[in-house]
Protein backbone atom coordinates (compact mmCIF):
# COMPACT_ATOMS: atom_id res chain seq x y z
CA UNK A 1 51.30 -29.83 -19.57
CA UNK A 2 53.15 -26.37 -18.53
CA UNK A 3 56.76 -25.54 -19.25
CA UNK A 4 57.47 -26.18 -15.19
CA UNK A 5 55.62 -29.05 -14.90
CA UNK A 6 57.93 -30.24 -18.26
CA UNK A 7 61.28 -28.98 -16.10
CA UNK A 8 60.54 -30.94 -13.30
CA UNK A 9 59.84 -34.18 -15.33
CA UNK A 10 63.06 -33.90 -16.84
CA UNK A 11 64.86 -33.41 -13.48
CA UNK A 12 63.42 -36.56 -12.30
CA UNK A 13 63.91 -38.30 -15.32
CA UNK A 14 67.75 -37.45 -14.78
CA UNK A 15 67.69 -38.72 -11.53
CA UNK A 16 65.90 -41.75 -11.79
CA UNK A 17 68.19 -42.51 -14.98
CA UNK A 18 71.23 -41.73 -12.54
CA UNK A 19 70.93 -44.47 -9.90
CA UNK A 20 69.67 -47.32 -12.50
CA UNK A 21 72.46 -49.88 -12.58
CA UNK A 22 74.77 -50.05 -16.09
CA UNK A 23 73.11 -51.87 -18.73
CA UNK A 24 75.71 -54.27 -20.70
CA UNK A 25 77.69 -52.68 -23.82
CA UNK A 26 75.65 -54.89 -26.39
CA UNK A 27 72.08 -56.03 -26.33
CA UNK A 28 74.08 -59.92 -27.56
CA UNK A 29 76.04 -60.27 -24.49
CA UNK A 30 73.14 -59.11 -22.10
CA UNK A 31 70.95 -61.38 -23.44
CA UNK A 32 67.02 -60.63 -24.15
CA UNK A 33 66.81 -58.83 -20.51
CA UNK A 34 63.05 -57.19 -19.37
CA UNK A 35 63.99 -52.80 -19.93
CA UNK A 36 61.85 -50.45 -17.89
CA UNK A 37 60.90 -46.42 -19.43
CA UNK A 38 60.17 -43.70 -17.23
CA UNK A 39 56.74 -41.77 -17.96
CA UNK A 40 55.78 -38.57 -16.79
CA UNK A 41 51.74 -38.16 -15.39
CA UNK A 42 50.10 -35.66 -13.72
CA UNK A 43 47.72 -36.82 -10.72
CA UNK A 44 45.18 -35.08 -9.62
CA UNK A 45 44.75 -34.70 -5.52
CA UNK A 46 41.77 -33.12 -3.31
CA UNK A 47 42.58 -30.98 -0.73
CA UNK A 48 40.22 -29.12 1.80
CA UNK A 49 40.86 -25.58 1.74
CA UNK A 50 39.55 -22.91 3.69
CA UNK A 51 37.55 -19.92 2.38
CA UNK A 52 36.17 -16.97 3.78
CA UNK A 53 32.98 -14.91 2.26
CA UNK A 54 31.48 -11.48 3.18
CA UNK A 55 28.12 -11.63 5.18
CA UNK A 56 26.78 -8.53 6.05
CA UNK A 57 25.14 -7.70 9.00
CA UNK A 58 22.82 -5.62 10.77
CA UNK A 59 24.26 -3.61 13.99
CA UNK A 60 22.51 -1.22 16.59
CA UNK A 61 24.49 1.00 18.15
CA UNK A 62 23.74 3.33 21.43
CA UNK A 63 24.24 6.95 20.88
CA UNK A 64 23.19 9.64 23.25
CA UNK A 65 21.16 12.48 21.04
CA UNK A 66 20.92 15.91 23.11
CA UNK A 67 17.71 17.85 22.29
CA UNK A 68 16.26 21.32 23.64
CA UNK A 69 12.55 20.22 25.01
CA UNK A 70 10.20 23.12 25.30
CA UNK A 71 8.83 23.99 29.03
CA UNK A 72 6.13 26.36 29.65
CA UNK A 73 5.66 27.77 33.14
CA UNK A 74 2.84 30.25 34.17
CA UNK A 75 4.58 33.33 36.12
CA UNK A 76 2.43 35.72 37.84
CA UNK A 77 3.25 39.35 36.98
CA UNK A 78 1.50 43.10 38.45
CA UNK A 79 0.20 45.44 35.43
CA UNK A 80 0.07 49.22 37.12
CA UNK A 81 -2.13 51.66 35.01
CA UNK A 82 -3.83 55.18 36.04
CA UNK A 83 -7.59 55.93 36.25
CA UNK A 84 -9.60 59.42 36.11
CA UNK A 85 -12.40 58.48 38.73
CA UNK A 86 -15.47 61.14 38.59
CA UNK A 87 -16.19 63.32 41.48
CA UNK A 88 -19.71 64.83 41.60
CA UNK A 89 -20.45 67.78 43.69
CA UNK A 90 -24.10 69.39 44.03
CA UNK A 91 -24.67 72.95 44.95
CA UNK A 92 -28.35 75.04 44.79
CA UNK A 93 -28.52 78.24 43.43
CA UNK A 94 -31.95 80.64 43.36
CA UNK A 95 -33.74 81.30 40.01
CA UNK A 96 -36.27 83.36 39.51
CA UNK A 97 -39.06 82.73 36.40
CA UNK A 98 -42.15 83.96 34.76
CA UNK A 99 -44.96 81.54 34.05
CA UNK A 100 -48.40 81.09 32.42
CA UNK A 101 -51.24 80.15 34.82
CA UNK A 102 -54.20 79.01 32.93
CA UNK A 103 -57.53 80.27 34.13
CA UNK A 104 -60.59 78.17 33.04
CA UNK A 105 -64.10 79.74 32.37
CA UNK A 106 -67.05 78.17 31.46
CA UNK A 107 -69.37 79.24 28.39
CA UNK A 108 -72.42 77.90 26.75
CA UNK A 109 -73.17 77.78 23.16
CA UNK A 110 -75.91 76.19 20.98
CA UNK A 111 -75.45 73.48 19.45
CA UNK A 112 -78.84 72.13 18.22
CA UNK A 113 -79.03 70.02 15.16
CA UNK A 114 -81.81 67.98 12.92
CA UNK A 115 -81.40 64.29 12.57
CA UNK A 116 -82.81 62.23 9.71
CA UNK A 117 -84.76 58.88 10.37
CA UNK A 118 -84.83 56.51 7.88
CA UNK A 119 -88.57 54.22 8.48
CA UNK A 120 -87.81 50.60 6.69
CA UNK A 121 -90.72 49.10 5.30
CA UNK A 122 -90.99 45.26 4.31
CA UNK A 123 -92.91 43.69 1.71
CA UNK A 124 -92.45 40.23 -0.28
CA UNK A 125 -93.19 39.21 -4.10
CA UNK A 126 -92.91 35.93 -6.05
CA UNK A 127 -90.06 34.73 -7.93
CA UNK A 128 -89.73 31.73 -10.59
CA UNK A 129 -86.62 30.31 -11.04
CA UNK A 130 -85.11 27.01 -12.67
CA UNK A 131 -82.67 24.34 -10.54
CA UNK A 132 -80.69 21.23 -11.75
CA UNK A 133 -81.46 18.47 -9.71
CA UNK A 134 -78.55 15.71 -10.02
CA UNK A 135 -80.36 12.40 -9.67
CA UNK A 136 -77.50 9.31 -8.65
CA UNK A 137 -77.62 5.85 -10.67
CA UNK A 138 -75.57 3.09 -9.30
CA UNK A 139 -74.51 0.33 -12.22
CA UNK A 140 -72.32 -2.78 -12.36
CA UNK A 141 -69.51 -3.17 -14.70
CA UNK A 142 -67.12 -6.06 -15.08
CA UNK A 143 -63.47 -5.15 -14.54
CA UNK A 144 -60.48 -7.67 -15.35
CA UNK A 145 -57.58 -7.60 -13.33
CA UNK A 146 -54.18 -9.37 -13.19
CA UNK A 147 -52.23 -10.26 -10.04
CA UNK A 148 -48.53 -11.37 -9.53
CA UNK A 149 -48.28 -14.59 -7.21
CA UNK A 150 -44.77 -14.86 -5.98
CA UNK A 151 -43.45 -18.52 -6.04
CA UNK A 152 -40.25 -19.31 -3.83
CA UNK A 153 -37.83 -22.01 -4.96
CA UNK A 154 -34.70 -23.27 -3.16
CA UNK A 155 -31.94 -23.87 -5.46
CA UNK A 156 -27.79 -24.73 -4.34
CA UNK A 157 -25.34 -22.83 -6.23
CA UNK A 158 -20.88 -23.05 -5.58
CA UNK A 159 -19.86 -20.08 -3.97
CA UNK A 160 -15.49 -19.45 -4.29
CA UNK A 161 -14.41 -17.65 -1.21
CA UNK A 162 -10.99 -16.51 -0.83
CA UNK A 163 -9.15 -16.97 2.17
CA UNK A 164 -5.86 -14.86 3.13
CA UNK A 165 -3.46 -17.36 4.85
CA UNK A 166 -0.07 -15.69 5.98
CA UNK A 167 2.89 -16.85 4.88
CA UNK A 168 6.31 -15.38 5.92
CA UNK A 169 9.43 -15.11 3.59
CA UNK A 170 12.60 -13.53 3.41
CA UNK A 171 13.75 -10.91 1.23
CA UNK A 172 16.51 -9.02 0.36
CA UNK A 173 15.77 -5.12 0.79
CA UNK A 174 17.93 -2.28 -0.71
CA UNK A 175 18.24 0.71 1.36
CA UNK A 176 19.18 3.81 -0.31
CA UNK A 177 22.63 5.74 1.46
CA UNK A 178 23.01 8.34 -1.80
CA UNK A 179 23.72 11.78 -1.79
CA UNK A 180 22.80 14.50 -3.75
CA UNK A 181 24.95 15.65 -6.42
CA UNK A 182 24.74 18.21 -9.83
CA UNK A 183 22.99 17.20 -12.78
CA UNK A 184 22.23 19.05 -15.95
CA UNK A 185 18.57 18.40 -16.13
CA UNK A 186 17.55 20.55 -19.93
CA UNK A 187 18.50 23.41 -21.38
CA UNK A 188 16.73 26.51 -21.26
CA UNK A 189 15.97 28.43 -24.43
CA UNK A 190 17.26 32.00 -24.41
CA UNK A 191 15.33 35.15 -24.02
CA UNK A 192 13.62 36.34 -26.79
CA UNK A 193 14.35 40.40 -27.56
CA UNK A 194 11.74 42.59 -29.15
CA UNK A 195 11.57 43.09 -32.56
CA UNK A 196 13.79 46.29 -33.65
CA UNK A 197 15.03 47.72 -36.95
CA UNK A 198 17.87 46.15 -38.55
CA UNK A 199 19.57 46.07 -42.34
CA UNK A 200 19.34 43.04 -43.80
CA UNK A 201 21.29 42.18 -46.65
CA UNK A 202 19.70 40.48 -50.09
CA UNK A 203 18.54 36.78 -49.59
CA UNK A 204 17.53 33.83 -51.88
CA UNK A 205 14.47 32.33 -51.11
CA UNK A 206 12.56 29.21 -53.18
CA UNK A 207 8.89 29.28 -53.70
CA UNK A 208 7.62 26.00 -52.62
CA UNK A 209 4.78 26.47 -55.23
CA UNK A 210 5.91 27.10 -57.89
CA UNK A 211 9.89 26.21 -57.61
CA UNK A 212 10.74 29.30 -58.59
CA UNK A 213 14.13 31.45 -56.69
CA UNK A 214 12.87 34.51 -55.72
CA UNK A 215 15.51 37.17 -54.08
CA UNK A 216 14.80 39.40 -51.60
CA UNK A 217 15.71 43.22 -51.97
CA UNK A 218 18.23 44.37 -49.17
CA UNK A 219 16.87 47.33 -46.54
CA UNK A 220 16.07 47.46 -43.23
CA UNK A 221 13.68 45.11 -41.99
CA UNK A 222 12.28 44.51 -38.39
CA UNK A 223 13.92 41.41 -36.89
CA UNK A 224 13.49 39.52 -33.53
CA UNK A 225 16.94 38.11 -31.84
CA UNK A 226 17.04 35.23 -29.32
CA UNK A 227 19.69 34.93 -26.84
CA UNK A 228 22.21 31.55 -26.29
CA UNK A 229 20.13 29.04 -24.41
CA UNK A 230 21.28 28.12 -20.94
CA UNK A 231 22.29 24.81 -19.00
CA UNK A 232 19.84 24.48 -15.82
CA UNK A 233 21.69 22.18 -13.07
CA UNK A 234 19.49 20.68 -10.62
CA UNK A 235 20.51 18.55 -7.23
CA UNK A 236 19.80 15.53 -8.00
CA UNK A 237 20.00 11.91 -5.82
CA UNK A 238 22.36 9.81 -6.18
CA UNK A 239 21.15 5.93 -4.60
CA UNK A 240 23.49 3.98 -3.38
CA UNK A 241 21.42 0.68 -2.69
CA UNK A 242 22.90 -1.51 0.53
CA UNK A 243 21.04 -5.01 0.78
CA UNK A 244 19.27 -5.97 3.66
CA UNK A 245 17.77 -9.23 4.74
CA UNK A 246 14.24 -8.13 6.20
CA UNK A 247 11.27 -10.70 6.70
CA UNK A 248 8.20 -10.01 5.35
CA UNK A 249 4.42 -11.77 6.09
CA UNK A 250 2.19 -11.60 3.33
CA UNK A 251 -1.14 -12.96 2.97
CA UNK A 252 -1.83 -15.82 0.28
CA UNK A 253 -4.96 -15.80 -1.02
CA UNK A 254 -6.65 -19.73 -1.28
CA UNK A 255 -9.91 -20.56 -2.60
CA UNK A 256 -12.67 -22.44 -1.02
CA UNK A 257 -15.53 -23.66 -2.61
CA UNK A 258 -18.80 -23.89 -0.75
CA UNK A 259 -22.65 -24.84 -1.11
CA UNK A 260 -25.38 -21.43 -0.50
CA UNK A 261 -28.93 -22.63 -0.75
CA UNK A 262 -30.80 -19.32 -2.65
CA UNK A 263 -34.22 -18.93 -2.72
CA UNK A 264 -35.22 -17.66 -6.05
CA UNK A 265 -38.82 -15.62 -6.09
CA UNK A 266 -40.60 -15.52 -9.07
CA UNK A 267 -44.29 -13.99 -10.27
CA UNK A 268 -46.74 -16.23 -11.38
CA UNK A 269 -49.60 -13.89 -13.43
CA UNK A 270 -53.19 -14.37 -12.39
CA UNK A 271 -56.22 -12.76 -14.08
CA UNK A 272 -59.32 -12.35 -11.81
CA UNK A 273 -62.53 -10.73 -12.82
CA UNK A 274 -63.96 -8.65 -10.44
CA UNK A 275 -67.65 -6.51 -10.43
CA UNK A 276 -67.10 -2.91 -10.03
CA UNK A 277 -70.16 -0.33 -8.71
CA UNK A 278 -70.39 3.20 -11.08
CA UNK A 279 -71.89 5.49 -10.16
CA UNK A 280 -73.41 7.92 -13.03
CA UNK A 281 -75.07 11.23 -12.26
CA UNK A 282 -77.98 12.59 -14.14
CA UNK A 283 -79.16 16.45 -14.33
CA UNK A 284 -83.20 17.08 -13.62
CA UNK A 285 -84.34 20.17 -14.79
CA UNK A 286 -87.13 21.35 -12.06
CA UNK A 287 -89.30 24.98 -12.06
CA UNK A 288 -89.52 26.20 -8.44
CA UNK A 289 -91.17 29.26 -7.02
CA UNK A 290 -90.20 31.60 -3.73
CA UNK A 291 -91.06 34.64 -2.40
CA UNK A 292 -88.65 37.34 -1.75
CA UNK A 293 -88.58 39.79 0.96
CA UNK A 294 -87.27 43.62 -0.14
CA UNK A 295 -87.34 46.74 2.02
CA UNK A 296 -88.58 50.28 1.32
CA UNK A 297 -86.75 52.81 3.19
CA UNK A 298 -88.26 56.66 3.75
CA UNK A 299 -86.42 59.18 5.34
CA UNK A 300 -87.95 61.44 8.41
CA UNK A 301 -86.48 64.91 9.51
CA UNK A 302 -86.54 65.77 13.23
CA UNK A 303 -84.66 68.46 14.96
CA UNK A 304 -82.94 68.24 18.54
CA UNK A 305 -81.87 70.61 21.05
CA UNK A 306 -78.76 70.88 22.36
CA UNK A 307 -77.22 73.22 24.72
CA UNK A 308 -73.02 72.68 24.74
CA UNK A 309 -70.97 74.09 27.39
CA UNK A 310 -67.57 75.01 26.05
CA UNK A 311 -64.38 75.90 28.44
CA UNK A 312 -62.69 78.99 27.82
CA UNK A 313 -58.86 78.93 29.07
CA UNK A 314 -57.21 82.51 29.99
CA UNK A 315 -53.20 82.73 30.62
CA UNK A 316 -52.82 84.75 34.28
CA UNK A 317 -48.55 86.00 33.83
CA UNK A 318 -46.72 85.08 37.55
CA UNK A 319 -43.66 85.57 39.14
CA UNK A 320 -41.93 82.80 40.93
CA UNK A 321 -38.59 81.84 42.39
CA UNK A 322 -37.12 78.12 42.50
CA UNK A 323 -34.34 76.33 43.90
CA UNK A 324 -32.10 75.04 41.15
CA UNK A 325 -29.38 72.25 42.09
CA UNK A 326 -26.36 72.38 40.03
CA UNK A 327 -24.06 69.47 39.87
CA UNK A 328 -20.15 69.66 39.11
CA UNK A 329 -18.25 66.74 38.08
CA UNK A 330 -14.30 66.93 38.41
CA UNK A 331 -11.90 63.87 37.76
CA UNK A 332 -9.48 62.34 40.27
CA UNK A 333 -6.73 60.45 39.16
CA UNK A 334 -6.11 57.52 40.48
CA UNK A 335 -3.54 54.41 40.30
CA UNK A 336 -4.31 50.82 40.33
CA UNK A 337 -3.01 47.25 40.24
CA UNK A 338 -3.78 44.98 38.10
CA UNK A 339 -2.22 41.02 38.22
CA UNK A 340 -1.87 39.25 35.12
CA UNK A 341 -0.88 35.36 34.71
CA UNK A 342 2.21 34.83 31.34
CA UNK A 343 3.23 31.28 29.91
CA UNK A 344 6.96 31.67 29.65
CA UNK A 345 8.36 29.05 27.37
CA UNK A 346 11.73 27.59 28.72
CA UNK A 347 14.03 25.02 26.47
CA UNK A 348 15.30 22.14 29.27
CA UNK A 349 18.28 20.14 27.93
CA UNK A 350 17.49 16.63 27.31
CA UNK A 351 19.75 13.68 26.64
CA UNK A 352 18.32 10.54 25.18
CA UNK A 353 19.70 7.18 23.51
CA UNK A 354 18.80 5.97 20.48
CA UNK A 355 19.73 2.59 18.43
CA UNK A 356 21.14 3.51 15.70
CA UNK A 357 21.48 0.65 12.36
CA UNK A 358 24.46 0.14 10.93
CA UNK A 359 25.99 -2.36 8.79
CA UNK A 360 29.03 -4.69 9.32
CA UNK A 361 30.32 -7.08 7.52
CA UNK A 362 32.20 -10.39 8.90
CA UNK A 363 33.82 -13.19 6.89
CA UNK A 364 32.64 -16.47 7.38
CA UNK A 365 34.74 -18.87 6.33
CA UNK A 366 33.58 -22.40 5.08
CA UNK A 367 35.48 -25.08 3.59
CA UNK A 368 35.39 -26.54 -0.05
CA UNK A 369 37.44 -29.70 -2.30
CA UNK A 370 39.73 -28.19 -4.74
CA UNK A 371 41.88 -30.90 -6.90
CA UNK A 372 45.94 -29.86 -7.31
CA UNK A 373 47.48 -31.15 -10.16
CA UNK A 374 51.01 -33.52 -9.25
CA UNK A 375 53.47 -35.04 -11.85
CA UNK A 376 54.79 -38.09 -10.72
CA UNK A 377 57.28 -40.74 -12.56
CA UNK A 378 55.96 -44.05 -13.44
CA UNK A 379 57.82 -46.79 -14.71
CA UNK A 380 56.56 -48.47 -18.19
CA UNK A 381 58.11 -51.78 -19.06
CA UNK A 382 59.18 -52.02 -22.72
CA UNK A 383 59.13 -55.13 -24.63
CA UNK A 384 62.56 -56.59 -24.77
CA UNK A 385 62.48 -58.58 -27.98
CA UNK A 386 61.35 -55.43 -30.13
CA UNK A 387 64.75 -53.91 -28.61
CA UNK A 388 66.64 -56.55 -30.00
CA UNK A 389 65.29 -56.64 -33.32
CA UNK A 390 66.05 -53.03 -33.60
């Protein structure tokens, strides 16, 4: 019980103690009468209150977007350039020349010459010579074989398909509304300098062999320095995850078993015996006989007459005179037209509405049984005669 919850017990304790009617001065003269004590309880009551929760919903709203929409149009424009046209003129002027006129003459000369016969005689001898007759023997050999003899046989085996059935649930779907903010993503090592000459004072050093400190003679000494490393700050997103109810089909897979006859081929091995012809070929050796033709050839010497006539070309000098055409070729200028088609690209402004998500969120209220705690006075009777005693 609570300190106010005490208080107000009290109070009413007061009260109801207050309007009670006087007992008697002594417990003798009142007799053995019933006495009644006040008790303090706390009761516990429903109520139906009223609560609200946040539902969020999905909104569309209309906004007009303005865009620039490319047009192209085809304009018709003149293109004015200048040409050099060629003018040819022809004119004839007189030339006179000197040329060579041949002047043929006709000559004979001897041209006799003696022309060897050759007279071909033919005459025939004998010739032995030795051939290789092949003589052909057909014989019979036995030749085993096998052979595969395919057998079929039909046998039922389970077959487990899978079938997709579609089945449609609801889920809850974050969509990310971040931004991009700064973020140290590494550090990046400092630039290395070249090596350059540099005193370096006397240092200790410990040989890891032998355990031995060993120290190093001051001087100058080549040494490499690095420079501070660097912070490298990147843009990096920042989600900020909103949660959506969107439905979502997907495919269940179920199996189903059913019976596939298969036919199942297999090779039965045969032997079979089979007579094969062979053919063997045999050499003869034979002694034949021909005759062979050869020629003699003998050479006759006969001489023939020949008279050649032989033209003998002269050059005659003459004077002549021709008409020569010369042609002269000026340029004109002129001018010209030419039309030309261009695309011209225009940007048209175009207004269009969109739908554009956004989400609200409403309180829904419901209702729900809370209990409130009540203190309330009840009266206790108390056993007279254990007053009396006491």
């Amino acid at each position: 019980m609570t300190a106010s919850q005490s208080v107000r017990c009290f109070l009413a304790a007061l009260i109801v103690i207050g309007s009670l009617p006087q007992a008697p001065a002594s417990a003798q003269d009142a007799g053995c009468a019933p006495a009644y004590r006040y008790v303090c309880q706390t009761v516990y009551e429903e109520q139906q209150v009223t609560c609200y929760r946040t539902v969020n919903e999905t909104a569309y709203e209309e906004r007009e977007i303005t865009r620039q929409v490319p047009v192209y149009e085809t304009q018709q424009r003149e293109r004015r350039y200048a040409v050099l046209r060629p003018v040819t003129e022809t004119s004839t002027r007189r030339e006179r020349y000197t040329v060579q006129r041949p002047v043929v003459e006709t000559q004979y000369r001897d041209a006799s010459y003696d022309v060897v016969r050759n007279i071909v005689e033919t005459a025939e001898r004998e010739e032995r010579y030795t051939v290789q007759r092949p003589v052909v023997e057909t014989q019979m050999r036995q030749e085993q074989y096998c052979v595969q003899r395919p057998v079929v046989e039909t046998s039922y085996r389970d077959q487990v398909r899978t079938v997709m059935r579609p089945v449609t649930t609801c889920r809850t779907q974050y969509v990310d509304q971040g931004c991009y903010v700064d973020q140290v993503v590494g550090v990046q090592p400092g630039a290395t300098t070249g090596p350059r000459l540099q005193y370096v004072p006397p240092t200790q050093t410990v040989n890891p062999a032998t355990g031995v400190v060993q120290t190093t003679r001051p001087g100058l000494a080549w040494v490499t320095q690095q420079q501070p490393p660097q912070q490298v700050v990147q843009k990096v997103w920042k989600p900020n995850l909103v949660a959506v109810q969107v439905p979502m089909t997907q495919m269940v897979p179920e199996q189903v078993v059913e019976k596939i006859p298969v036919q199942v081929t297999r090779m039965v091995t045969e032997q079979h015996t089979r007579e094969v012809p062979v053919q063997v070929c045999r050499m003869v050796t034979e002694e034949q006989v021909r005759k062979v033709p050869y020629q003699t050839c003998r050479q006759v010497v006969e001489r023939v007459e020949r008279q050649v006539p032989v033209q003998v070309c002269r050059m005659v000098t003459e004077e002549r005179v021709r008409e020569v055409p010369v042609t002269t070729c000026r340029m004109v200028r002129e001018e010209k037209v030419e039309p030309y088609s261009v695309q011209v690209c225009k940007f048209v402004t175009k207004v269009e509405k969109v739908q554009v998500p956004h989400v609200v969120q409403k309180q829904v209220p419901y209702t729900s049984t809370i209990r409130v705690p009540k203190t309330v006075m009840v009266r206790v009777p108390v056993d007279p005669c254990d007053a009396c005693a006491g």
